[in-house]
N, C-alpha and C. Protein backbone atom coordinates (compact mmCIF):
# COMPACT_ATOMS: atom_id res chain seq x y z
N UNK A 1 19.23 13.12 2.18
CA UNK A 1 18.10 12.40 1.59
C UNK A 1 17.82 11.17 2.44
N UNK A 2 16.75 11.22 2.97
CA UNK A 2 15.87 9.75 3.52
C UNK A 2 16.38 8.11 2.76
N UNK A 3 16.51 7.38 3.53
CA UNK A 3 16.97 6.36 2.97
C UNK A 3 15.65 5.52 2.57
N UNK A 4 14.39 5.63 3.42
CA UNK A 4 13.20 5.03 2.80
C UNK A 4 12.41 5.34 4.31
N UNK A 5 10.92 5.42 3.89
CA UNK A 5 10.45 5.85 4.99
C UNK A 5 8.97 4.43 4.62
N UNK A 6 8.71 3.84 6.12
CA UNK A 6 7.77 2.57 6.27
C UNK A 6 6.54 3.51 6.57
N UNK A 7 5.24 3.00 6.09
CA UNK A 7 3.69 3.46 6.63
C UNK A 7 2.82 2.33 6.67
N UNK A 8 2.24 2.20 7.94
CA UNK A 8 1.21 0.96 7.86
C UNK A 8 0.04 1.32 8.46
N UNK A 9 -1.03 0.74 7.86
CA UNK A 9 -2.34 1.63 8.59
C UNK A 9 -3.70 0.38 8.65
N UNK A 10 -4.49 0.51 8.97
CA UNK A 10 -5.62 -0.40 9.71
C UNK A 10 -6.34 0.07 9.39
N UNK A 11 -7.77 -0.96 8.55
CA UNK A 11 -9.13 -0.53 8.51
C UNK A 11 -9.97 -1.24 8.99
N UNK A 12 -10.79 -1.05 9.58
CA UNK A 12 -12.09 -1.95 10.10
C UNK A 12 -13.08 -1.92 8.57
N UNK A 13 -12.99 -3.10 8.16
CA UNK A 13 -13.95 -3.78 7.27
C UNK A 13 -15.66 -3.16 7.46
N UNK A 14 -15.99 -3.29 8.55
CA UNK A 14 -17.64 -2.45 9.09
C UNK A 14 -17.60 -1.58 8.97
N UNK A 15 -16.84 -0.71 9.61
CA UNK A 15 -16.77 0.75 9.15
C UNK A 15 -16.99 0.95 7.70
N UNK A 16 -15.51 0.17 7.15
CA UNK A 16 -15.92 0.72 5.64
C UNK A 16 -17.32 0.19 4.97
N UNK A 17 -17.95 -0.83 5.34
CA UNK A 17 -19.65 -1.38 4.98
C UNK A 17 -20.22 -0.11 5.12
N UNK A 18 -20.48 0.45 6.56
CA UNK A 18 -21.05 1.83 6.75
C UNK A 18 -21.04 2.65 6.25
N UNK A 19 -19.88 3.05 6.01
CA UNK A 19 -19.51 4.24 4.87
C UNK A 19 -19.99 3.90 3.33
N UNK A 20 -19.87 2.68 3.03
CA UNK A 20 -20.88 2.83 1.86
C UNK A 20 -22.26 2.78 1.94
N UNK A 21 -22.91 2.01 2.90
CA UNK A 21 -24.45 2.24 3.08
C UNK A 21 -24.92 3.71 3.29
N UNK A 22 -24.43 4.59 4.22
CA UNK A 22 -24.53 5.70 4.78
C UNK A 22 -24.25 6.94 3.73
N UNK A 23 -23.43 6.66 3.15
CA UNK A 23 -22.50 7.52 2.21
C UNK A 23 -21.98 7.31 1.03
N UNK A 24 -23.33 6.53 0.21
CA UNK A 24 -22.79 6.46 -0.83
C UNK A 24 -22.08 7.06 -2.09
N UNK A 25 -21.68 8.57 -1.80
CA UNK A 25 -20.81 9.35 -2.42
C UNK A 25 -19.34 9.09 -2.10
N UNK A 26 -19.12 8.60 -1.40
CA UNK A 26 -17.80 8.61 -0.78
C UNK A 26 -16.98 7.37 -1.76
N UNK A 27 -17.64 6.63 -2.35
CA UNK A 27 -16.84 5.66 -2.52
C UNK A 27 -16.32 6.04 -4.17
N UNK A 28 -17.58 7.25 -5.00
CA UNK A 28 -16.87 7.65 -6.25
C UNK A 28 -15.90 8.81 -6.05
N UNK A 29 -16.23 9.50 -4.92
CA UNK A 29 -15.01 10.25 -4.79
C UNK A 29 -13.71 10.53 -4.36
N UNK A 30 -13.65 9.18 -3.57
CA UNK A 30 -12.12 8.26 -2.86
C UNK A 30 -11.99 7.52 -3.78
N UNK A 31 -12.16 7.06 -4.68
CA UNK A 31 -11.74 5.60 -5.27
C UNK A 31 -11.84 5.97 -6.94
N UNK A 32 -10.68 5.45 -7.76
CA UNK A 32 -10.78 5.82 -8.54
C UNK A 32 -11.57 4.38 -9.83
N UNK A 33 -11.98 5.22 -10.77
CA UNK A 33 -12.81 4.31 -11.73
C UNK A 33 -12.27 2.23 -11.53
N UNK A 34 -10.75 2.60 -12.03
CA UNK A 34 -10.23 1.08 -11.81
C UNK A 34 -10.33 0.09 -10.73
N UNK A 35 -9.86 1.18 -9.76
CA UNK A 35 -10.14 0.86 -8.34
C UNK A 35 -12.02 -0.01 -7.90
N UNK A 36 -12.95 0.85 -8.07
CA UNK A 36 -14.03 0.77 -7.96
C UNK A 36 -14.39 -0.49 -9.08
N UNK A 37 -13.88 -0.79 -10.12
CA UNK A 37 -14.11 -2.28 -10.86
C UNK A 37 -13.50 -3.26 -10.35
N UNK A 38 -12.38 -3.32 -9.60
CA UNK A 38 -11.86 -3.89 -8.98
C UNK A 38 -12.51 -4.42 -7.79
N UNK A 39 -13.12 -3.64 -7.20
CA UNK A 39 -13.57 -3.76 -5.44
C UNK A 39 -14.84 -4.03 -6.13
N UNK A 40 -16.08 -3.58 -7.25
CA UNK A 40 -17.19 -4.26 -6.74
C UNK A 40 -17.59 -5.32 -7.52
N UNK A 41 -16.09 -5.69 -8.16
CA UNK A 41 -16.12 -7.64 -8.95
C UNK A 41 -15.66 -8.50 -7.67
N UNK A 42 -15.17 -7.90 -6.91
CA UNK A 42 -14.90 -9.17 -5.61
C UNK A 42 -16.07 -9.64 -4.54
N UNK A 43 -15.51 -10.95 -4.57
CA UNK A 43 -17.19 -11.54 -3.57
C UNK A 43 -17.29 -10.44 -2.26
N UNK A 44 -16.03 -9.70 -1.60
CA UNK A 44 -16.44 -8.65 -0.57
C UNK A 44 -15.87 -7.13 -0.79
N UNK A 45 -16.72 -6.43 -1.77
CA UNK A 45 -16.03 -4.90 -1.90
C UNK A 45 -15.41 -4.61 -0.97
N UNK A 46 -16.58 -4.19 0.29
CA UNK A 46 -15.93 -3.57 1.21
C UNK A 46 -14.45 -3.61 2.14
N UNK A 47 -14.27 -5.24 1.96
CA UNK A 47 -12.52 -5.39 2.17
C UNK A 47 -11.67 -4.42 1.51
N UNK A 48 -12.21 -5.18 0.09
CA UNK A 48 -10.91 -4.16 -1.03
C UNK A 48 -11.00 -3.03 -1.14
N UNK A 49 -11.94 -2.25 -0.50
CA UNK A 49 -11.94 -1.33 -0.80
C UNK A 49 -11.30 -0.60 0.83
N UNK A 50 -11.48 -1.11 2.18
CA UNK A 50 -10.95 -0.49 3.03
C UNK A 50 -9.29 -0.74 2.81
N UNK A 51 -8.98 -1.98 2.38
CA UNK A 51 -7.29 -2.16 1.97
C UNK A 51 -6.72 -1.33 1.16
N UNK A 52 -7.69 -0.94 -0.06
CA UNK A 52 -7.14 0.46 -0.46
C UNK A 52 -7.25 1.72 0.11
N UNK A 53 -7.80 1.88 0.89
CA UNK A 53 -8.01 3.05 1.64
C UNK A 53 -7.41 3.21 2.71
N UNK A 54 -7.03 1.90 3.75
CA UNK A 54 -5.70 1.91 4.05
C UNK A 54 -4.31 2.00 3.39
N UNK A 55 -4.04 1.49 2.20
CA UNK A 55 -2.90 1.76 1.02
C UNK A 55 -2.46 3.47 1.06
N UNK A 56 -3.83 4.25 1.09
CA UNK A 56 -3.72 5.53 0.61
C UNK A 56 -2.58 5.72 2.12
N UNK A 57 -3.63 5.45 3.21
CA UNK A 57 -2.73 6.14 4.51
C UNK A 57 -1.43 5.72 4.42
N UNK A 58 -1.26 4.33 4.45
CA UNK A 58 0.03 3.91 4.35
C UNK A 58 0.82 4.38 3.50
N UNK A 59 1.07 4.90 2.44
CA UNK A 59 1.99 5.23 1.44
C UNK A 59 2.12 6.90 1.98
N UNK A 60 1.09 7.57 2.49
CA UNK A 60 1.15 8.64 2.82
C UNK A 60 2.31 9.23 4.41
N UNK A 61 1.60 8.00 5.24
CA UNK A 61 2.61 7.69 5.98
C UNK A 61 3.98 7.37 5.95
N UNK A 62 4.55 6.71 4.90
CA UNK A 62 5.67 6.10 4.32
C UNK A 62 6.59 7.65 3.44
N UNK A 63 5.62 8.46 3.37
CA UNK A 63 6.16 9.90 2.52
C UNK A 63 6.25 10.95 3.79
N UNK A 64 5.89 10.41 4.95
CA UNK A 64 5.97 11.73 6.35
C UNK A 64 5.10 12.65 5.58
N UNK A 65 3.90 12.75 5.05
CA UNK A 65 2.72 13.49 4.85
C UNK A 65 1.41 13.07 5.34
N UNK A 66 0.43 13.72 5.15
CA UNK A 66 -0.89 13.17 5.13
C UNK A 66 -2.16 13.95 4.42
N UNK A 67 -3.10 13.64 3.77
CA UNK A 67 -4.28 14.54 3.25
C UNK A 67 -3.84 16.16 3.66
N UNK A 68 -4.08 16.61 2.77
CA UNK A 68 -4.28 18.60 3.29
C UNK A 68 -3.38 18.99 3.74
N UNK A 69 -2.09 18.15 3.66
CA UNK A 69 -0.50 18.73 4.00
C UNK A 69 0.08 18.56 3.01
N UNK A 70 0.99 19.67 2.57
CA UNK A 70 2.13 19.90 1.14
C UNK A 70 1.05 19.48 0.10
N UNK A 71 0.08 19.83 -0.17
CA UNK A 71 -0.88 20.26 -1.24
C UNK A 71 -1.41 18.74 -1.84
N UNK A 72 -1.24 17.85 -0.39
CA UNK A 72 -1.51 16.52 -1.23
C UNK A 72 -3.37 15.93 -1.36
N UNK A 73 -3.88 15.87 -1.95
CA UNK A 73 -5.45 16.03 -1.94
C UNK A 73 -5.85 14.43 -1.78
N UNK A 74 -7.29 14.12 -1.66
CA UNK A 74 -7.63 13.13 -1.26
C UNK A 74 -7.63 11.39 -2.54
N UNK A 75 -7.25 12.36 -3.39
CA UNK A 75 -7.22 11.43 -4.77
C UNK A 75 -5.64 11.11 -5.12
N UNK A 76 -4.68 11.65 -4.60
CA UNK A 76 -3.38 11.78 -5.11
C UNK A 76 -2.39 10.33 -4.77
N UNK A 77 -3.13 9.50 -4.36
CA UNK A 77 -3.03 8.34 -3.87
C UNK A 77 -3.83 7.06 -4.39
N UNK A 78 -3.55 5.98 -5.18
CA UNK A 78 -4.84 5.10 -5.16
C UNK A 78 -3.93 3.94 -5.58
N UNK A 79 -4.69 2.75 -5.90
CA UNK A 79 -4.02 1.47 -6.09
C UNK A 79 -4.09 0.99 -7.55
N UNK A 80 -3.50 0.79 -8.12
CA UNK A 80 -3.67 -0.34 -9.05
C UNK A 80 -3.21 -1.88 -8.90
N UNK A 81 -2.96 -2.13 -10.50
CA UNK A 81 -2.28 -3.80 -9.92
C UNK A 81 -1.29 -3.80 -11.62
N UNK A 82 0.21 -4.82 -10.40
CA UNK A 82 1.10 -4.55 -12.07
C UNK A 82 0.56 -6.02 -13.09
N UNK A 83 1.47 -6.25 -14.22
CA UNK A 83 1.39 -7.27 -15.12
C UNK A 83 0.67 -8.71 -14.13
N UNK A 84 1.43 -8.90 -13.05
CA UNK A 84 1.19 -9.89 -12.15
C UNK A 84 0.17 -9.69 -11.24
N UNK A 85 -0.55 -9.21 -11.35
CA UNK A 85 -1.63 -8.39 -10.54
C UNK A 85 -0.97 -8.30 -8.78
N UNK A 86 -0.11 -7.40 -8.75
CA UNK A 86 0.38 -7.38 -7.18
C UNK A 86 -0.03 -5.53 -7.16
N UNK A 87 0.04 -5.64 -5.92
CA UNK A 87 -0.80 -3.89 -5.67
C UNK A 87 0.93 -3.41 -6.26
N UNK A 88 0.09 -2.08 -6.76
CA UNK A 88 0.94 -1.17 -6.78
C UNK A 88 0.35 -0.10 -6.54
N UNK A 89 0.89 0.88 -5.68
CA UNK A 89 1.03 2.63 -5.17
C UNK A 89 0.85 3.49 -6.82
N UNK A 90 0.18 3.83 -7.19
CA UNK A 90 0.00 5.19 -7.96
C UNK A 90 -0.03 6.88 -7.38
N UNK A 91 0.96 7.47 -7.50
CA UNK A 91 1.11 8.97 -6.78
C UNK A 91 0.93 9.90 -8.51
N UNK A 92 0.18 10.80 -7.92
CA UNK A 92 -0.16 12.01 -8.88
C UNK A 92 -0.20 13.49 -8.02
N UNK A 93 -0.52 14.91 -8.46
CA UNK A 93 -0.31 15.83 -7.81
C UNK A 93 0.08 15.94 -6.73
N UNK A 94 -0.14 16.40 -5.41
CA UNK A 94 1.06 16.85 -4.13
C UNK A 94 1.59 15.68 -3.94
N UNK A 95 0.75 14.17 -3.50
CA UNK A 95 1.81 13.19 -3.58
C UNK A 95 2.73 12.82 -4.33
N UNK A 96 2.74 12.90 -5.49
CA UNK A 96 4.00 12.67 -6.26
C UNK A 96 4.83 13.63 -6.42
N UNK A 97 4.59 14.97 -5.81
CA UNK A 97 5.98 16.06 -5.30
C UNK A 97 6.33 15.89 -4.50
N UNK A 98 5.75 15.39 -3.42
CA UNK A 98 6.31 15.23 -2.42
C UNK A 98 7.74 13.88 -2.38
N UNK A 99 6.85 12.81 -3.19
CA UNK A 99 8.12 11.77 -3.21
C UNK A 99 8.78 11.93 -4.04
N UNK A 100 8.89 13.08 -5.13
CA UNK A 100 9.72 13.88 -5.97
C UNK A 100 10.65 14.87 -4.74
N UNK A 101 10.26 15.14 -4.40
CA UNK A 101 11.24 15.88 -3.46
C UNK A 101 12.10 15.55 -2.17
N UNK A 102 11.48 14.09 -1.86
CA UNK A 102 12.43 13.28 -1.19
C UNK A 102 12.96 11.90 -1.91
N UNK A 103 13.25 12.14 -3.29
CA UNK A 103 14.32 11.22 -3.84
C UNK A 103 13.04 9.84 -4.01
N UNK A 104 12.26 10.07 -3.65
CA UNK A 104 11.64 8.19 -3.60
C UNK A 104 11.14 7.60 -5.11
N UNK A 105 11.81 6.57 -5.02
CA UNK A 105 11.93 5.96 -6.96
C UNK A 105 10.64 5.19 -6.99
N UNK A 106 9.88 4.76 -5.76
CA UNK A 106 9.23 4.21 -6.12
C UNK A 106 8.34 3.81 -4.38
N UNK A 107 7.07 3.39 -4.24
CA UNK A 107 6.25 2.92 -3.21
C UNK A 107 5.75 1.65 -3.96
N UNK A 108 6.39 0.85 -2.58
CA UNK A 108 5.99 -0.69 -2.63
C UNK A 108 4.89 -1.09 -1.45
N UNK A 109 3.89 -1.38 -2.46
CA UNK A 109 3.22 -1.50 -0.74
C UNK A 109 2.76 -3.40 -0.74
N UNK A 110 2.02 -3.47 0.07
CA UNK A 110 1.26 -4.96 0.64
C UNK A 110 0.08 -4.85 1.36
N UNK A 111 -1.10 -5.42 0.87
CA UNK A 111 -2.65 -5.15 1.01
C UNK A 111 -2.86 -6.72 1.76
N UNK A 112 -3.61 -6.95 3.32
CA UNK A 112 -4.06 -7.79 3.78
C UNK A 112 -5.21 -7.53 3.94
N UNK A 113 -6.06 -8.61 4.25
CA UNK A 113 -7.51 -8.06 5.01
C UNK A 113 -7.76 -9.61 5.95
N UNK A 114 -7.95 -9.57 7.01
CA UNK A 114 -8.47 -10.31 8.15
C UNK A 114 -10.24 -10.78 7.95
N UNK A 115 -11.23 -11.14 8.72
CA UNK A 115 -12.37 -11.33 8.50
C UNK A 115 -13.37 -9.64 9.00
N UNK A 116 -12.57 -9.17 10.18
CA UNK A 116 -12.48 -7.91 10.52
C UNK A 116 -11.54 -6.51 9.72
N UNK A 117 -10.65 -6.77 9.44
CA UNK A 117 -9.10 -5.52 9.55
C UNK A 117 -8.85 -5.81 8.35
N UNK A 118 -8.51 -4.48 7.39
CA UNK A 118 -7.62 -4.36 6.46
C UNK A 118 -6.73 -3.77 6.55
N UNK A 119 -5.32 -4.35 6.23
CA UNK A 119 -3.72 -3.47 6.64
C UNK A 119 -3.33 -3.32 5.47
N UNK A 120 -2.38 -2.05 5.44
CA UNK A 120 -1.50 -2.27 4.34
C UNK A 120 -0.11 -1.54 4.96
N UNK A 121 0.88 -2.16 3.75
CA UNK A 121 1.71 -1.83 4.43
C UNK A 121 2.81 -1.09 3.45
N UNK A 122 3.45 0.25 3.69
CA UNK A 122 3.76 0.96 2.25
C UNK A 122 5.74 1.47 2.76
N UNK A 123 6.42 1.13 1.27
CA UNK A 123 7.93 1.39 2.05
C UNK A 123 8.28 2.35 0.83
N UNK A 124 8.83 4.06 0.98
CA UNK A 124 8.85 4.89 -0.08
C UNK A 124 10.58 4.34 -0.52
N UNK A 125 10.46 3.78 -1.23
CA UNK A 125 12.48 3.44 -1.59
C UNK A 125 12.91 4.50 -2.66
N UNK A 126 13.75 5.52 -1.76
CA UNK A 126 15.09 6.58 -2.72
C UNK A 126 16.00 4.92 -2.55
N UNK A 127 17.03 5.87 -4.19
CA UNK A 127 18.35 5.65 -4.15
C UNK A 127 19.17 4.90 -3.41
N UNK A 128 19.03 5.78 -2.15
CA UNK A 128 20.09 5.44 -1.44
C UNK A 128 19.77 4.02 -0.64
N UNK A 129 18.34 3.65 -0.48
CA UNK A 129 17.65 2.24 0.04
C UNK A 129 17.59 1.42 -0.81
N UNK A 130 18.24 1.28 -2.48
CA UNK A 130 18.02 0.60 -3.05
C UNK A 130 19.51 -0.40 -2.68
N UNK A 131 19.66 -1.66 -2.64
CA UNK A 131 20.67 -2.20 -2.57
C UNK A 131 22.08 -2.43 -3.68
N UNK A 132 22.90 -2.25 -3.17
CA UNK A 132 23.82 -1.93 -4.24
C UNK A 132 24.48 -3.18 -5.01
N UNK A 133 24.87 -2.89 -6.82
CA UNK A 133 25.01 -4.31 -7.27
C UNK A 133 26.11 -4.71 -6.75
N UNK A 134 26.58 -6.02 -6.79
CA UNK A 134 27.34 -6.85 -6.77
C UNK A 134 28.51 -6.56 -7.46
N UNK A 135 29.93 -6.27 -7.15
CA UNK A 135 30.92 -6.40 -7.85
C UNK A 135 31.18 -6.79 -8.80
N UNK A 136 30.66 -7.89 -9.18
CA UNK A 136 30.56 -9.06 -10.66
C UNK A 136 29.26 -8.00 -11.62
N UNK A 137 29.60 -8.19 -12.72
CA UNK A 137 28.33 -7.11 -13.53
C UNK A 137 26.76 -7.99 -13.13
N UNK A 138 26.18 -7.18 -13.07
CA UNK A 138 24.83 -7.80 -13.16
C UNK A 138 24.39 -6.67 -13.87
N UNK A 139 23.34 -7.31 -14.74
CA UNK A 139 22.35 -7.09 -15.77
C UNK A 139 21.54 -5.97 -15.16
N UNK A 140 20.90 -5.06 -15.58
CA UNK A 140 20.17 -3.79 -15.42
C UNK A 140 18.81 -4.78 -14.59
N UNK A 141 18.30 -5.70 -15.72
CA UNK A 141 17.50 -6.61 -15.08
C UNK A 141 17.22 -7.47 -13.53
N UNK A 142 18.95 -7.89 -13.57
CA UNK A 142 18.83 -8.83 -12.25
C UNK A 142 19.24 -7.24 -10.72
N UNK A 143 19.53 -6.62 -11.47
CA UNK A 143 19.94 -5.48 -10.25
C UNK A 143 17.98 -5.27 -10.27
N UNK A 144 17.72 -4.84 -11.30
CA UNK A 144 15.89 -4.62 -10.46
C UNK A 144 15.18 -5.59 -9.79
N UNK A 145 15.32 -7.34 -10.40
CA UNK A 145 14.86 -7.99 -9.48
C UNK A 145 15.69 -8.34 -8.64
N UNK A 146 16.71 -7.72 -8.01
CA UNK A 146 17.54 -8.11 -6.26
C UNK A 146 16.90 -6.92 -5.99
N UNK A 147 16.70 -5.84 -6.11
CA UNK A 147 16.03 -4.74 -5.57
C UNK A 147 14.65 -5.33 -5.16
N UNK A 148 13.53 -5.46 -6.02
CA UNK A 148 12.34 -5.78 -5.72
C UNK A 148 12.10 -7.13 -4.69
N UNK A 149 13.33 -8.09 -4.27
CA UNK A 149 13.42 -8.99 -4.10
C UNK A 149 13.33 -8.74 -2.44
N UNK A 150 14.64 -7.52 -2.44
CA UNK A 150 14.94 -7.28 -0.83
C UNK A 150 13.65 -6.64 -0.04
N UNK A 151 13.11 -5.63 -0.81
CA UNK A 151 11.52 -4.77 -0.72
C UNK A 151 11.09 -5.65 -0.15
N UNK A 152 10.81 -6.68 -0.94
CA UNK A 152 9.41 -7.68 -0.55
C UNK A 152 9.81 -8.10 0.39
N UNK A 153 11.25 -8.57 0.93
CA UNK A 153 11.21 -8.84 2.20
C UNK A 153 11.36 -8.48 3.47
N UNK A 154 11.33 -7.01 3.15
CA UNK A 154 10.95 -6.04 4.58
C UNK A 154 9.48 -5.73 4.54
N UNK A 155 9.04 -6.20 3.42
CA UNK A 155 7.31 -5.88 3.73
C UNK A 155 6.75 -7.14 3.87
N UNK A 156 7.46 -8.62 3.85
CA UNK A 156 6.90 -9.55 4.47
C UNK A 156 6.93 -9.82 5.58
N UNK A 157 8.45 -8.89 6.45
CA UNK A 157 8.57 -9.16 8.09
C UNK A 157 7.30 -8.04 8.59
N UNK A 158 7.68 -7.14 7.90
CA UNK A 158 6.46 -5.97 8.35
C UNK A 158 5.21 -6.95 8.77
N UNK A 159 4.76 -7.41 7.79
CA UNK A 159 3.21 -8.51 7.81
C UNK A 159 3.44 -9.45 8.78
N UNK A 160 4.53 -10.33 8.81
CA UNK A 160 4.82 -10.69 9.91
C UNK A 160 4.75 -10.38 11.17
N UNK A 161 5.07 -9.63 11.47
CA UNK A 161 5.29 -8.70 13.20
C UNK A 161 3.64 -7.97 12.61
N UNK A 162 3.05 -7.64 12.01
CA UNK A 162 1.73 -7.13 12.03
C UNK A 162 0.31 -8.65 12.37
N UNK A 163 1.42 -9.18 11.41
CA UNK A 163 -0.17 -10.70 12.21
C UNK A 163 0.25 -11.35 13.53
N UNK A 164 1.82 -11.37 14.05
CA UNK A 164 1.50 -12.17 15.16
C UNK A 164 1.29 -10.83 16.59
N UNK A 165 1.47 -9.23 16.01
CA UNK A 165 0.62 -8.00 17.05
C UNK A 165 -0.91 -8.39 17.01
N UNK A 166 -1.54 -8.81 15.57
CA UNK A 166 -2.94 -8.54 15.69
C UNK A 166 -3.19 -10.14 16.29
N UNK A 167 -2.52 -11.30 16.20
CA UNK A 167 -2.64 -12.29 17.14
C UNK A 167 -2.98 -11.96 18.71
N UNK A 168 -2.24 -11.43 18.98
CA UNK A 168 -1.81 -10.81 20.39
C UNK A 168 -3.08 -9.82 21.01
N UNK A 169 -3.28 -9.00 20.01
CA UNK A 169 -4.54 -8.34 20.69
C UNK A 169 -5.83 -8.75 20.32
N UNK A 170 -5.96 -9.50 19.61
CA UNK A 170 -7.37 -10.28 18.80
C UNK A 170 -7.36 -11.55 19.22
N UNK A 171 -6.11 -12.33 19.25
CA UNK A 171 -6.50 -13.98 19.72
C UNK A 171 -6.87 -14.67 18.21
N UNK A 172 -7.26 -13.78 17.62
CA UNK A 172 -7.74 -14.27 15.99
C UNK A 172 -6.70 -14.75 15.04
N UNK A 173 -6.18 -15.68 14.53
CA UNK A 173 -5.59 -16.00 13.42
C UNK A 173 -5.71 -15.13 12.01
N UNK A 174 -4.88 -14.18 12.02
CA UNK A 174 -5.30 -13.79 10.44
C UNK A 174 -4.92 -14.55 9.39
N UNK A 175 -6.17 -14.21 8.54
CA UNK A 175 -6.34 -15.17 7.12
C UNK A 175 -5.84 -14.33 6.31
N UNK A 176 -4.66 -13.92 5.52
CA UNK A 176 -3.96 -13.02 4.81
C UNK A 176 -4.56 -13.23 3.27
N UNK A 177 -4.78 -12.31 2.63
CA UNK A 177 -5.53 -12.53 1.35
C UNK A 177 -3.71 -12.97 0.31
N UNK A 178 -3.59 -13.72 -0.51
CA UNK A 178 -2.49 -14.01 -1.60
C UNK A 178 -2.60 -12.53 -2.19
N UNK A 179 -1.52 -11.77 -2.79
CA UNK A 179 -0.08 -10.67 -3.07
C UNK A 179 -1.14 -10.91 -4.49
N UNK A 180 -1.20 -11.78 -4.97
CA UNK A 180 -1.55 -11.72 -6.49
C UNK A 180 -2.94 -11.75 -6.48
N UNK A 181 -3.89 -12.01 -5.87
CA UNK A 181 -5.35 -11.97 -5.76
C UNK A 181 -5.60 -10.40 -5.07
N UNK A 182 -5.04 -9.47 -4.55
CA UNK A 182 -4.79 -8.54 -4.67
C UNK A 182 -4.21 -7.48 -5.73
């Protein structure tokens, strides 16, 4: 069994503008109802909406699948947001067999968007990537938040080494959108 598998993927913000001017079907049939209240209450849909659409690749990536492989369809992927409004990965039909069949308890991902680029960045955690408790008892509780704790901080170096690459080839400072405004 996989110990956890990383997916990170890139959207150009214009593109996704295009795709809704051009194609305005595309955005009820990629995006689901919540999703779509989400993206067209924000002052720039088209961000949130390429960050989720990068989310999809990334988590897909993070499962070693992609669209139209192991029966995973173009909807089987989408975003919500938890109690704290932080993205969360939603998997349904082939995607969620698939991370049913490689042990994964759960996809943590992280949604940026630049003035250009939306990234996200998705880590599938089995079992065996979850960190193990402490000798001393810890609470069912504090073992989930040291788990969620360590996550977040391989998906903050991820973002890390992703803004000072897109430094590097852009020269641009990315402006990272806040975990909870996402």
């Amino acid at each position: 069994m996989a110990e956890a598998g990383i997916g990170v993927d890139l959207v150009e913000i214009a593109q996704m503008e295009r795709i809704m001017r051009v194609t305005p079907a595309f955005i009820p049939r990629m995006f689901t109802e919540e999703e779509r209240a989400y993206c067209d209450a924000a002052a720039r849909p088209a961000a949130h909406y390429a960050c989720r659409f990068a989310a999809r690749e990334a988590v897909l990536k993070s499962l070693g699948t992609g669209f139209g492989q192991n029966g995973v369809g173009r909807c089987d992927v989408s975003v919500s947001r938890d109690a704290n409004g932080r993205p969360i990965a939603v998997l349904s039909g082939g995607a969620l067999c698939v991370a049913q069949e490689l042990g994964v308890l759960e996809v943590a991902i992280s949604l940026s968007f630049t003035g250009e680029l939306a990234v996200a960045n998705a880590m599938a955690i089995t079992a065996d990537a979850r960190p193990k408790p402490k000798e001393d008892k810890l609470t069912e509780r504090q073992r989930i938040a040291q788990s969620f704790k360590e996550a977040r901080s391989v998906l903050d170096e991820l973002e890390r080494v992703q803004e000072s690459e897109l430094l590097e080839t852009t020269g641009e400072s990315p402006i990272t959108e806040e975990r909870n405004a996402e």
